[in-house]
C-alpha atoms as a PDB file:
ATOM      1  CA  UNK A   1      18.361   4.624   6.371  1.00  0.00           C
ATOM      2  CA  UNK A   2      14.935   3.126   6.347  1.00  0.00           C
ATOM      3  CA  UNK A   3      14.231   0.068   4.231  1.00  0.00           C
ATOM      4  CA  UNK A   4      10.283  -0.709   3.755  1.00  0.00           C
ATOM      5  CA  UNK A   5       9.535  -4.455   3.292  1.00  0.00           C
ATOM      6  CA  UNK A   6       6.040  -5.319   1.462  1.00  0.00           C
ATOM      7  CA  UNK A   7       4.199  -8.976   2.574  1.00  0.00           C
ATOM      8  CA  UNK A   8       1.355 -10.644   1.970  1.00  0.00           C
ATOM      9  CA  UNK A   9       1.066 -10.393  -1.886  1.00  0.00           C
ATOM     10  CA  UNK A  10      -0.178 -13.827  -3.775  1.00  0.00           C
ATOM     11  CA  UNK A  11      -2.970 -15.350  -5.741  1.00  0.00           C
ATOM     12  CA  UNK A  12      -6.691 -14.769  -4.973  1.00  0.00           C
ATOM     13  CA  UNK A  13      -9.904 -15.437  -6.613  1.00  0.00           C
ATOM     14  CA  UNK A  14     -12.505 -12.683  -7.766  1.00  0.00           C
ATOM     15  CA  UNK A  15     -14.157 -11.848  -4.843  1.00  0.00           C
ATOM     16  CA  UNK A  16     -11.820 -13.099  -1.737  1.00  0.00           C
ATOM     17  CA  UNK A  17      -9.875 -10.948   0.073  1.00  0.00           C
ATOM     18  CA  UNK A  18      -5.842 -10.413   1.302  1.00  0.00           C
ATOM     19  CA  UNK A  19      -3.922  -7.999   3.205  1.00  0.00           C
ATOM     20  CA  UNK A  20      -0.623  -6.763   2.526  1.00  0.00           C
ATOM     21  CA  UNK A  21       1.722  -5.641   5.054  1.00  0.00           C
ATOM     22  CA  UNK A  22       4.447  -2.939   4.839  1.00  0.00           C
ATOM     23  CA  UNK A  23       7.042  -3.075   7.787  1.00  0.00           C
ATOM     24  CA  UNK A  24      10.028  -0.525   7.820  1.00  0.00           C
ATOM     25  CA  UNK A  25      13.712  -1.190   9.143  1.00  0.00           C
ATOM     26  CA  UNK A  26      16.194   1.073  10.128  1.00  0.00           C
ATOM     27  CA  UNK A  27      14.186   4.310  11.058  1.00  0.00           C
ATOM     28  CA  UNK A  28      10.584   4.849  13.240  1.00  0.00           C
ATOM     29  CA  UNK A  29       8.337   5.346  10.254  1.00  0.00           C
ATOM     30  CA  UNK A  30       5.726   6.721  12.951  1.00  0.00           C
ATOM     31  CA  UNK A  31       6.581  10.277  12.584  1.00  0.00           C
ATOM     32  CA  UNK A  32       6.171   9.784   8.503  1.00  0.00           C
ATOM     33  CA  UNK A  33       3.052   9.422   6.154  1.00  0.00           C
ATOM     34  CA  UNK A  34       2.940   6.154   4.473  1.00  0.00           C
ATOM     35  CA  UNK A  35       1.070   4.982   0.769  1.00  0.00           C
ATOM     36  CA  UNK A  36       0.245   2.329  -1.553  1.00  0.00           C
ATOM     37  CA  UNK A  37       0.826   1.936  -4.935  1.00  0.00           C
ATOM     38  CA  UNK A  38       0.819  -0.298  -7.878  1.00  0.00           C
ATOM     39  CA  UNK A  39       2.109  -1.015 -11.409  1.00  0.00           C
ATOM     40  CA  UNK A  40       0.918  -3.743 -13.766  1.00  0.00           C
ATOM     41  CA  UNK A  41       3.524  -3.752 -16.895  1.00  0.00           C
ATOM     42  CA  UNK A  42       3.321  -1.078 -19.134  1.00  0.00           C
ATOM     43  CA  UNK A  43       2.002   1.169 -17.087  1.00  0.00           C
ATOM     44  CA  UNK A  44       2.848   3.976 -15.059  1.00  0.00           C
ATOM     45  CA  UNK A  45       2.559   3.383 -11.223  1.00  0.00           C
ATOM     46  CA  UNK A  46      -0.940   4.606  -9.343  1.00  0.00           C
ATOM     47  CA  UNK A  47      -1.635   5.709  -6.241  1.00  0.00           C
ATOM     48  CA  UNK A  48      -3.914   3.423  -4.000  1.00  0.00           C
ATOM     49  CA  UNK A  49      -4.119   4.245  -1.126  1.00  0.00           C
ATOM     50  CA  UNK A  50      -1.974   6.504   1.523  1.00  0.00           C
ATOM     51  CA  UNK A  51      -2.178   7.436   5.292  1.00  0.00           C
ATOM     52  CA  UNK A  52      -0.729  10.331   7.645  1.00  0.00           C
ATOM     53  CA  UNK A  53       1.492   9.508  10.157  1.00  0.00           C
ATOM     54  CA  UNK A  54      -1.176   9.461  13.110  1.00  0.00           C
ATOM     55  CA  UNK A  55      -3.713   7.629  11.292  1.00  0.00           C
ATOM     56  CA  UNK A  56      -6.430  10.001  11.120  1.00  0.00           C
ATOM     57  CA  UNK A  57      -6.164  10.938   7.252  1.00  0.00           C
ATOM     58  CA  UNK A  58      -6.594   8.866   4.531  1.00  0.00           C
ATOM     59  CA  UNK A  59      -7.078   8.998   1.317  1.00  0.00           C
ATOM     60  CA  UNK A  60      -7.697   6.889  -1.655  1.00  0.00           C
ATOM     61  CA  UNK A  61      -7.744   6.474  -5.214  1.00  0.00           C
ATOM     62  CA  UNK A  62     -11.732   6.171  -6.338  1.00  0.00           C
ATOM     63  CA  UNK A  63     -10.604   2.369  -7.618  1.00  0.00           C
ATOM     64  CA  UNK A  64      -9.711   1.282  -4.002  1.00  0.00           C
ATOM     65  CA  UNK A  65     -12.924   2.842  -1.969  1.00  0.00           C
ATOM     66  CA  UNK A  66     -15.151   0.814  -0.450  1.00  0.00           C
ATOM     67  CA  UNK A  67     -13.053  -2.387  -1.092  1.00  0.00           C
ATOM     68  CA  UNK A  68      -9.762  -1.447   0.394  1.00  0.00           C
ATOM     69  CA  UNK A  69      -8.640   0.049   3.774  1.00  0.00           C
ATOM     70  CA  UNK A  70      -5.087   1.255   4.986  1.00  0.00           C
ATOM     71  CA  UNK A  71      -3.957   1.555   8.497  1.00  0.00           C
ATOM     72  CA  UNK A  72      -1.073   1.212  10.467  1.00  0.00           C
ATOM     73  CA  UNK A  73       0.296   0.163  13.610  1.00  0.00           C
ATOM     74  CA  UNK A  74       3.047   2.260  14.958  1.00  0.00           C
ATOM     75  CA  UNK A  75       4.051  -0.302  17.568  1.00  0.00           C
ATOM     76  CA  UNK A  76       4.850  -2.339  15.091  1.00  0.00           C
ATOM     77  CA  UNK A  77       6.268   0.158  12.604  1.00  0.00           C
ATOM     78  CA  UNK A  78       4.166  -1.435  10.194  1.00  0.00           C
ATOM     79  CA  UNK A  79       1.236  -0.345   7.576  1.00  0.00           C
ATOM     80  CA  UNK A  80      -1.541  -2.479   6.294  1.00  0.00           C
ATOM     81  CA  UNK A  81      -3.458  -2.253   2.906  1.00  0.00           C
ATOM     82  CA  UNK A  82      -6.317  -4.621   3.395  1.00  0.00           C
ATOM     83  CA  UNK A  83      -8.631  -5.660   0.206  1.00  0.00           C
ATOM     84  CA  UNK A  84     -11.439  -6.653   0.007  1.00  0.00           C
ATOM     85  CA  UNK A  85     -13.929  -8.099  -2.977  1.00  0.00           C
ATOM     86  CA  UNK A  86     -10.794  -8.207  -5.291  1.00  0.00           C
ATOM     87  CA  UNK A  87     -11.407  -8.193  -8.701  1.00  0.00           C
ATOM     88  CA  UNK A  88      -8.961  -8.663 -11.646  1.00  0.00           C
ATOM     89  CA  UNK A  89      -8.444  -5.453 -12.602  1.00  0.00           C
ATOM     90  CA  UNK A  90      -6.481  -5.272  -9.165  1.00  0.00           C
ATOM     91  CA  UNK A  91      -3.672  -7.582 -10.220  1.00  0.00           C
ATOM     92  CA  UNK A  92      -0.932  -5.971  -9.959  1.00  0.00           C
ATOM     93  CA  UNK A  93       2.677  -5.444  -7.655  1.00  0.00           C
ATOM     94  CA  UNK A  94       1.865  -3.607  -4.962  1.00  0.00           C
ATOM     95  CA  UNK A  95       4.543  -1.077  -3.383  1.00  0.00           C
ATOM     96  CA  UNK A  96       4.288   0.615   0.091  1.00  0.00           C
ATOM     97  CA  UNK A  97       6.275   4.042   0.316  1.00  0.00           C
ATOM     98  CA  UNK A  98       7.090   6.358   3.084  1.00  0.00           C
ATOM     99  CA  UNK A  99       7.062  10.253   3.109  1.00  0.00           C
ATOM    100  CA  UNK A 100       5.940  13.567   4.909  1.00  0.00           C
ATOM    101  CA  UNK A 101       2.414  14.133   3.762  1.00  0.00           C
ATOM    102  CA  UNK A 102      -0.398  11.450   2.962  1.00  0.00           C
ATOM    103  CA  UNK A 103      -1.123  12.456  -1.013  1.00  0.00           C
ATOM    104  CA  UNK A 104      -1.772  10.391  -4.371  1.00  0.00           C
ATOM    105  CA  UNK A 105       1.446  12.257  -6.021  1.00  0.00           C
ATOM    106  CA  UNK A 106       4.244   9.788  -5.880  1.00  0.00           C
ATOM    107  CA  UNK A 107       7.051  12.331  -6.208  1.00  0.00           C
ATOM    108  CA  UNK A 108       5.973  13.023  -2.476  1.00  0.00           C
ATOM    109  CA  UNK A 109       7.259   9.749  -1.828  1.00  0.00           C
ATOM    110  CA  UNK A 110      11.255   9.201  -1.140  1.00  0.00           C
ATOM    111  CA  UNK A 111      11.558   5.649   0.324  1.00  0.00           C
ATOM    112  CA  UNK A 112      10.030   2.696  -1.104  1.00  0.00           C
ATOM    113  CA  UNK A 113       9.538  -0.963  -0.587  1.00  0.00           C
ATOM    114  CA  UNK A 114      10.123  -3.357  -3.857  1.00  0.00           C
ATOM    115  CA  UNK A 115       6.972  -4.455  -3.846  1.00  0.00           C
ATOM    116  CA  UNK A 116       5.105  -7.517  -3.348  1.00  0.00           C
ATOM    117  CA  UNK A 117       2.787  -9.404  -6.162  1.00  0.00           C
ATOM    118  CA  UNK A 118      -1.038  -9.414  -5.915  1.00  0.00           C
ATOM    119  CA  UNK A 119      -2.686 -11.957  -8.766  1.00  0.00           C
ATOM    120  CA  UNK A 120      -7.011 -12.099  -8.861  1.00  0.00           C
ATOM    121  CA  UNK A 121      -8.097 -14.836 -10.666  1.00  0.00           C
ATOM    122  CA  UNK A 122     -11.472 -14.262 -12.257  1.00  0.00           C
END
């Protein structure tokens, strides 16, 4: 069974950037789609950003364009989510999931990391 594990999550000011890093266990996630979500509390969890499983398609949620790119790096069974120019509004845990088709609908999602926290300062 694959386990995804999220890294790189921490505290940032307005502006700076990070990248977080979503490595899977267990299973070749290389044949498999891959996304990024987050949740703040009280809120239902939104799509970010997700990826196919060749890299060719992405797609991303009109909050995250411009400022944030995926990729991945199927040596290393491993996705990235960098960010750039964070802002506040981007604080937030961030989870990486697994599943067959890149797409903002998290139901299409059936394995996922527990997620790592991202805090902007402003």
């Amino acid at each position: 069974q694959v386990r995804l594990q999220e890294s790189g999550g921490g505290t940032a000011q307005a502006g700076e950037s990070l990248t977080l890093a979503c490595t899977a266990s267990g299973r070749n996630i290389r044949a498999e789609s891959a996304g990024w979500f987050r949740q703040v509390p009280g809120k239902e969890r939104e799509f970010v950003a997700a990826i196919n499983y060749g890299g060719g398609i992405t797609v991303y949620a009109d909050s995250a364009k411009g400022r944030f790119t995926i990729s991945r790096d199927n040596t290393r069974n491993t996705v990235y989510l960098q960010m750039n120019s964070l802002k506040h509004e981007d604080t937030a845990v961030y989870f990486c999931a697994s599943g067959r088709a890149a797409t903002r609908e998290r139901e299409r999602y059936d394995t996922w990391g527990h997620g790592t926290q991202v805090t902007v300062s402003s």
